[in-house]
C-alpha atoms as a PDB file:
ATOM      1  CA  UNK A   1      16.339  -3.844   7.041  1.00  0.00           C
ATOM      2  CA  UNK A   2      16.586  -1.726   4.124  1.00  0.00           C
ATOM      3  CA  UNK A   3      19.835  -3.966   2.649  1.00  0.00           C
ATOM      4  CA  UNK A   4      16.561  -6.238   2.578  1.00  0.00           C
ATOM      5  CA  UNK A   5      14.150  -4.590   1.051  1.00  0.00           C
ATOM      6  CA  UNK A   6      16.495  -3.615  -1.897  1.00  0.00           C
ATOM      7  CA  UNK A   7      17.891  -7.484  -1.966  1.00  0.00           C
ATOM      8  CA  UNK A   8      14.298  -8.637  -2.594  1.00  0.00           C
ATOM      9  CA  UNK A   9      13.571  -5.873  -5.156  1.00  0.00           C
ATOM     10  CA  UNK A  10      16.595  -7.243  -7.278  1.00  0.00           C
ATOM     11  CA  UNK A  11      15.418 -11.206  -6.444  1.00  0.00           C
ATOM     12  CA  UNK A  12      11.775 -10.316  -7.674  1.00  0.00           C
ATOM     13  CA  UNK A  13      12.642  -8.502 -10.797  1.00  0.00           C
ATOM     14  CA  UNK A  14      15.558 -10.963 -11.670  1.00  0.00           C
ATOM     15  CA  UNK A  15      13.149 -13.761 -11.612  1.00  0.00           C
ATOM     16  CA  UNK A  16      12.596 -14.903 -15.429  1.00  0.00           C
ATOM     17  CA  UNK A  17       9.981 -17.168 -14.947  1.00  0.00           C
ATOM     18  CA  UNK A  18       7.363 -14.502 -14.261  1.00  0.00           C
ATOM     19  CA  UNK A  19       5.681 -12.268 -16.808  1.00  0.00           C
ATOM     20  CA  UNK A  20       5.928  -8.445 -16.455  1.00  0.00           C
ATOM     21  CA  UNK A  21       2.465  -8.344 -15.530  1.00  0.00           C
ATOM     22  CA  UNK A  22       2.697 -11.302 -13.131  1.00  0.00           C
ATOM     23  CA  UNK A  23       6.174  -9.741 -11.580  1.00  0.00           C
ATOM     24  CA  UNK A  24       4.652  -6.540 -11.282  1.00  0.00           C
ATOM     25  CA  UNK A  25       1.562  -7.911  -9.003  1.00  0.00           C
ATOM     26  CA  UNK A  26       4.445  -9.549  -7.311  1.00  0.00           C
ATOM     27  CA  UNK A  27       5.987  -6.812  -6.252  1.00  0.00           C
ATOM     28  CA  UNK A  28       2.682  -5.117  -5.340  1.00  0.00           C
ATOM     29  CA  UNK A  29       1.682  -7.669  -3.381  1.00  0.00           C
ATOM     30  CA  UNK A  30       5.338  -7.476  -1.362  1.00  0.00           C
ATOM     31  CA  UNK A  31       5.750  -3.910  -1.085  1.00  0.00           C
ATOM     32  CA  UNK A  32       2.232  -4.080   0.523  1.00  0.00           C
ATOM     33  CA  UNK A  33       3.666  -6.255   3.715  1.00  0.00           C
ATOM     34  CA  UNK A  34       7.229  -4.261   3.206  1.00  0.00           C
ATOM     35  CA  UNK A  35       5.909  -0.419   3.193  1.00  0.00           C
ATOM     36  CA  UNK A  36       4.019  -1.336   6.319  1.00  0.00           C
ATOM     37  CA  UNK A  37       7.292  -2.373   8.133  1.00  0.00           C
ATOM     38  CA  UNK A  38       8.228   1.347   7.290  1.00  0.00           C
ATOM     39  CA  UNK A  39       5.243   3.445   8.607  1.00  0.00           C
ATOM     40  CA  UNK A  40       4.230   3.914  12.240  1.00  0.00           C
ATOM     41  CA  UNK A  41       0.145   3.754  12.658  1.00  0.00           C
ATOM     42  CA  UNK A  42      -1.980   5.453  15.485  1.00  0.00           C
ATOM     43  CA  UNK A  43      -2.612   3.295  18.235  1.00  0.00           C
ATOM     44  CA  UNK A  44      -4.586   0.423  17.867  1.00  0.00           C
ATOM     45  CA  UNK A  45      -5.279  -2.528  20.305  1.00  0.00           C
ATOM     46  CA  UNK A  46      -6.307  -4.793  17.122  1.00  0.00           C
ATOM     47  CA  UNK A  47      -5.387  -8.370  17.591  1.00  0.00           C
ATOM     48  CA  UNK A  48      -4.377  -8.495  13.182  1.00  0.00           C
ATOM     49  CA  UNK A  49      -2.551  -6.405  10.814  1.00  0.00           C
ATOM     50  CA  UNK A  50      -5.334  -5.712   8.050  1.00  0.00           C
ATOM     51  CA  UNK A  51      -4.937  -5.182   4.525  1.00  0.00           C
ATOM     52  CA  UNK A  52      -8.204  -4.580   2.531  1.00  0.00           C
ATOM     53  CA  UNK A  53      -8.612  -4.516  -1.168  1.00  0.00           C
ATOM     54  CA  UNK A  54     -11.514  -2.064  -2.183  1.00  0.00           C
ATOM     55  CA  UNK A  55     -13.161  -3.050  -5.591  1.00  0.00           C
ATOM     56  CA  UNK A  56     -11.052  -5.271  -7.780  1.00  0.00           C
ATOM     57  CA  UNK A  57      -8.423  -7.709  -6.283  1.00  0.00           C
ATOM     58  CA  UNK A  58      -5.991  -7.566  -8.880  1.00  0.00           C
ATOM     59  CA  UNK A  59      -3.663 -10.564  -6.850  1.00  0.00           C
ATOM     60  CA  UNK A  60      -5.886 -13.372  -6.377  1.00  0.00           C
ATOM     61  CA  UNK A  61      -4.840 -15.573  -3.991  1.00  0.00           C
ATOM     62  CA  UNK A  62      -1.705 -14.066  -4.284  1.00  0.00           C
ATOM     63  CA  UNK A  63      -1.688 -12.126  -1.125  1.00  0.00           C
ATOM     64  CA  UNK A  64      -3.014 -14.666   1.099  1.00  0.00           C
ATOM     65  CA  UNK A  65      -0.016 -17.366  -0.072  1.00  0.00           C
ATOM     66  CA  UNK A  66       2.422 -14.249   0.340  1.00  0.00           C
ATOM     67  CA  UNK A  67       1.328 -13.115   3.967  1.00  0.00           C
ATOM     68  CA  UNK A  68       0.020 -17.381   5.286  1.00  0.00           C
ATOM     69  CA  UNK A  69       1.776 -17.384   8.466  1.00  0.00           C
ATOM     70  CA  UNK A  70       3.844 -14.026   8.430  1.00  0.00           C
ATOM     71  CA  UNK A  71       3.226 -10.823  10.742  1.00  0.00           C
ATOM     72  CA  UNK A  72       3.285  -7.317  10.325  1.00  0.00           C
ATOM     73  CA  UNK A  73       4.263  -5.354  13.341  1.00  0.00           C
ATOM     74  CA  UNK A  74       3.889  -8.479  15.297  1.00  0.00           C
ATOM     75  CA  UNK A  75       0.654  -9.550  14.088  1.00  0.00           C
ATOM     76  CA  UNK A  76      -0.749 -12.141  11.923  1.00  0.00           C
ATOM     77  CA  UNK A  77      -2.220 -10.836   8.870  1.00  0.00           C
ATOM     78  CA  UNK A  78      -5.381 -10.828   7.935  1.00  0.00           C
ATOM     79  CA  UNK A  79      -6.429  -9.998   4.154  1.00  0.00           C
ATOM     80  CA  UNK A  80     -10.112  -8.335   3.563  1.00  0.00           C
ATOM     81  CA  UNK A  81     -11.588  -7.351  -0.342  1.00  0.00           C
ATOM     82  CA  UNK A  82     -14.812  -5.695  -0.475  1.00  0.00           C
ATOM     83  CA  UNK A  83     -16.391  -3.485  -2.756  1.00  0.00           C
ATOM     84  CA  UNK A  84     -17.985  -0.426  -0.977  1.00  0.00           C
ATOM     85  CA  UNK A  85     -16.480   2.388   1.041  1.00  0.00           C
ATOM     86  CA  UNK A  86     -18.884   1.856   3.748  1.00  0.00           C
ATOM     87  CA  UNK A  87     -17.952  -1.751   4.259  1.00  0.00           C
ATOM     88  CA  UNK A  88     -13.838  -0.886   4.863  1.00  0.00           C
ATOM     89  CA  UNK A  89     -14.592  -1.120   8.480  1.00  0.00           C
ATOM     90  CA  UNK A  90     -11.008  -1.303  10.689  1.00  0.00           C
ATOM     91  CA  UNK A  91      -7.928  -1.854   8.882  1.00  0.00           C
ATOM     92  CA  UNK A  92      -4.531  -0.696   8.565  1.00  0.00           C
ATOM     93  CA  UNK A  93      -3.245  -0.728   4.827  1.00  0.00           C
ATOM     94  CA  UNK A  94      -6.301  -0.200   1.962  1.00  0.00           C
ATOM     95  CA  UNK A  95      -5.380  -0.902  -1.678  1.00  0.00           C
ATOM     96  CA  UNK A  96      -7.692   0.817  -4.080  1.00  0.00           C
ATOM     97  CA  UNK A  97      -8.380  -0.059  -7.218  1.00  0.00           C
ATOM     98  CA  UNK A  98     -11.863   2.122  -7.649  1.00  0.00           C
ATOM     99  CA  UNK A  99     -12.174   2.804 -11.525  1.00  0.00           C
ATOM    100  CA  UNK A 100     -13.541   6.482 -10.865  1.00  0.00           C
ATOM    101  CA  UNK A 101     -12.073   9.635  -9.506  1.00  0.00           C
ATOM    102  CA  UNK A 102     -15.041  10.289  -7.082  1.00  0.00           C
ATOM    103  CA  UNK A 103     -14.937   6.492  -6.201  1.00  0.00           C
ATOM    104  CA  UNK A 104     -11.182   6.330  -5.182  1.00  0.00           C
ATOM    105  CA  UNK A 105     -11.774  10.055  -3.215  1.00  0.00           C
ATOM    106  CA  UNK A 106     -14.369   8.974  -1.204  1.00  0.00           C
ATOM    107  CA  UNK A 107     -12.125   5.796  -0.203  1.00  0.00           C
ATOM    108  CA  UNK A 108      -9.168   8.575   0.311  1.00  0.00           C
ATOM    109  CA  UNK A 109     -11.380  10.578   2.145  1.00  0.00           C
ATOM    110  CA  UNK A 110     -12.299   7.768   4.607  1.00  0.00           C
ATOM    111  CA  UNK A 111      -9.137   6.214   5.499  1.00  0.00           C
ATOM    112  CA  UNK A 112      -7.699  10.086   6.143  1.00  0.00           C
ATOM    113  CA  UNK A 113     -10.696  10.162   8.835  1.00  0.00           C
ATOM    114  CA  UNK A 114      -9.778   6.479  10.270  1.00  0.00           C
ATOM    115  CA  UNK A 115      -5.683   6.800  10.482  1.00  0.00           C
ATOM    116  CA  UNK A 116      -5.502   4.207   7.272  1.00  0.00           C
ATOM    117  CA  UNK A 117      -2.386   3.938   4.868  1.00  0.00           C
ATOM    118  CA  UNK A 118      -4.229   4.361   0.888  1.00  0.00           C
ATOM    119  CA  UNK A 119      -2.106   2.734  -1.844  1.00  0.00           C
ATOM    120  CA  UNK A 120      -3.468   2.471  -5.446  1.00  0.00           C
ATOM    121  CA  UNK A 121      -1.448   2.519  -9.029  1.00  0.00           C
ATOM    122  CA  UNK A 122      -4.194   4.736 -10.434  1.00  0.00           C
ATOM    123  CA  UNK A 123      -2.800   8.095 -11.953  1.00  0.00           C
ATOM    124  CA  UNK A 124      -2.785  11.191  -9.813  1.00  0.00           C
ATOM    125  CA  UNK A 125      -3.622   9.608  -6.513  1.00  0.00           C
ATOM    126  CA  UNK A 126      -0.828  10.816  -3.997  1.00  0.00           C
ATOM    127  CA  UNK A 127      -1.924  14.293  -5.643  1.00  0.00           C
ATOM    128  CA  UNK A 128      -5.453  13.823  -4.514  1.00  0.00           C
ATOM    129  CA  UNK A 129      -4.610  12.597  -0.871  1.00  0.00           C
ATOM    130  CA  UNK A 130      -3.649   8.775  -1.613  1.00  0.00           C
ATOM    131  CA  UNK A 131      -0.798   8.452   0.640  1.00  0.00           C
ATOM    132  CA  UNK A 132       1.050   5.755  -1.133  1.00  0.00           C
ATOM    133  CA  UNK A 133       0.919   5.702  -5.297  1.00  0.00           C
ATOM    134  CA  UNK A 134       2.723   2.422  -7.109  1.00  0.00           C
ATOM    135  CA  UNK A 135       3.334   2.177 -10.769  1.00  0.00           C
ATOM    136  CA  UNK A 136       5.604   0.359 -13.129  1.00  0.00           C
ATOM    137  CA  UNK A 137       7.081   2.141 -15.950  1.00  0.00           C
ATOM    138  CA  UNK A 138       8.970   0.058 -18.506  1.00  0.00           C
ATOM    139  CA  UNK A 139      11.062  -2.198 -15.200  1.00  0.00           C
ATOM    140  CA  UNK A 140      11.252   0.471 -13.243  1.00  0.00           C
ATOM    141  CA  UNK A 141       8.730   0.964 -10.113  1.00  0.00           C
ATOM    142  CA  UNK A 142       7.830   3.976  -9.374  1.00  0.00           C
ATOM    143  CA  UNK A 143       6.809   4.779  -5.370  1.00  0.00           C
ATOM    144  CA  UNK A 144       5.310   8.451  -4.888  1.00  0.00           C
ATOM    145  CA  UNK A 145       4.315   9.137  -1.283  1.00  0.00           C
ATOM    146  CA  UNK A 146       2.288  12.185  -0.255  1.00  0.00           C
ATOM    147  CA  UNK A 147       3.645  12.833   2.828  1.00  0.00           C
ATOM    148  CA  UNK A 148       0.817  15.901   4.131  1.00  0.00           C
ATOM    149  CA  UNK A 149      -1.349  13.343   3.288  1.00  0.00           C
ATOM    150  CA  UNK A 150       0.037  10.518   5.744  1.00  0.00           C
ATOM    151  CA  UNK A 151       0.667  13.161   8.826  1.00  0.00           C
ATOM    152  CA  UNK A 152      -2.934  14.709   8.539  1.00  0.00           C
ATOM    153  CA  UNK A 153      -3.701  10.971   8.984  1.00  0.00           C
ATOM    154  CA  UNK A 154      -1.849  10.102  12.404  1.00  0.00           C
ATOM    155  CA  UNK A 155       0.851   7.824  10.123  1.00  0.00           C
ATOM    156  CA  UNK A 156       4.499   8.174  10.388  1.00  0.00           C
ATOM    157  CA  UNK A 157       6.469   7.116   7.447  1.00  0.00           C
ATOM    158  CA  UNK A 158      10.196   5.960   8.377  1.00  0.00           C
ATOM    159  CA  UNK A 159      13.255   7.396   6.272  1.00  0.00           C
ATOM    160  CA  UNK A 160      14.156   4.196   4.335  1.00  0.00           C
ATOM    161  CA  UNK A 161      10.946   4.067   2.875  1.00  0.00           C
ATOM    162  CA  UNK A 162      10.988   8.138   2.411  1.00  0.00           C
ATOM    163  CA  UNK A 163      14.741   7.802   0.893  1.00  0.00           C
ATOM    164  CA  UNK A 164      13.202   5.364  -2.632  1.00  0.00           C
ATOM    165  CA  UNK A 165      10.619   7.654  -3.307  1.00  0.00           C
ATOM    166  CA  UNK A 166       9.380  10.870  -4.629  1.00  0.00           C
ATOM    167  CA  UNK A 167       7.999  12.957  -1.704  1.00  0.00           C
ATOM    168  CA  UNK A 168       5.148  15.405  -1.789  1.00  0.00           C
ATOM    169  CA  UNK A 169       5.574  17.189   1.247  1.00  0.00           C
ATOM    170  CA  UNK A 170       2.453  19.863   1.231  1.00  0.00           C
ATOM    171  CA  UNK A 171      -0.152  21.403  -0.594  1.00  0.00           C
ATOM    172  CA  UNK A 172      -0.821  17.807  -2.769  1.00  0.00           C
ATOM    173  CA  UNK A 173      -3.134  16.539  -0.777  1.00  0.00           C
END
């Protein structure tokens, strides 16, 4: 599985067609399905696999074309955008994109109480509790998990995924 992974990472960034931009919301939108095949989630008798986009939705219909007819832990997907904390409601993976600090904490804050993965690109945010932070610098992607962060939250986060990233193990979050 992780041979995989890596073999998509090198087909995605190889691909010339695409602009940096466009190959780095790519990526982002795969590593979204792909981190979840890596981390273990409290119990949950849900039907779908749930990604939710909180504020912008940097992909378009990117994400639903990506994840049409796949599953995630042996469930279809189901993709969710919405624009207020208090409308997240159940789901498994949230990607933030909240423009403020207090904004993207009180998201953090919520998905810690309700056993949900965080990812966001936004600077700082595995520091603050984010479990997952994604960036892009120059062609190289950058994956910073805070791993306090994921284990106060009930989520278990396999080794592959663990072994391409840099790990905050405690006091970060």
């Amino acid at each position: 599985m992780r041979r995989l992974f890596f073999a998509l990472l090198l087909v995605l960034i190889s691909t010339p067609h695409l602009h940096a931009s466009d190959m780095e919301r790519r990526l982002e939108a795969v590593f979204l399905g792909r981190f979840a095949n890596y981390i273990e989630l409290p119990d949950r008798s849900r039907s779908r696999f749930v990604i939710t986009l909180i504020d912008d939705n940097p992909f378009g219909g990117m994400l639903d074309q990506i994840y049409k007819d796949k599953t995630i832990h042996g469930k279809p997907i189901e993709i969710r955008t919405t624009t207020r904390v208090r409308e997240i409601g159940k789901t498994d993976i949230l990607f933030i994109t909240l423009s403020t600090t207090a904004d993207r904490q009180e998201a953090i804050d919520y998905a810690q109480r309700n056993g949900i993965v965080t990812i966001s690109e936004a600077r700082g945010f595995a520091e603050r509790g984010g479990i997952i932070q994604l960036n892009f610098v120059g062609q190289k992607t950058q994956i910073k998990i805070n791993y306090a962060a994921a284990q106060k939250s009930g989520i278990r986060i396999g080794a592959p995924l663990l072994s391409i990233a840099t790990v905050l193990r405690g006091g970060e979050s």
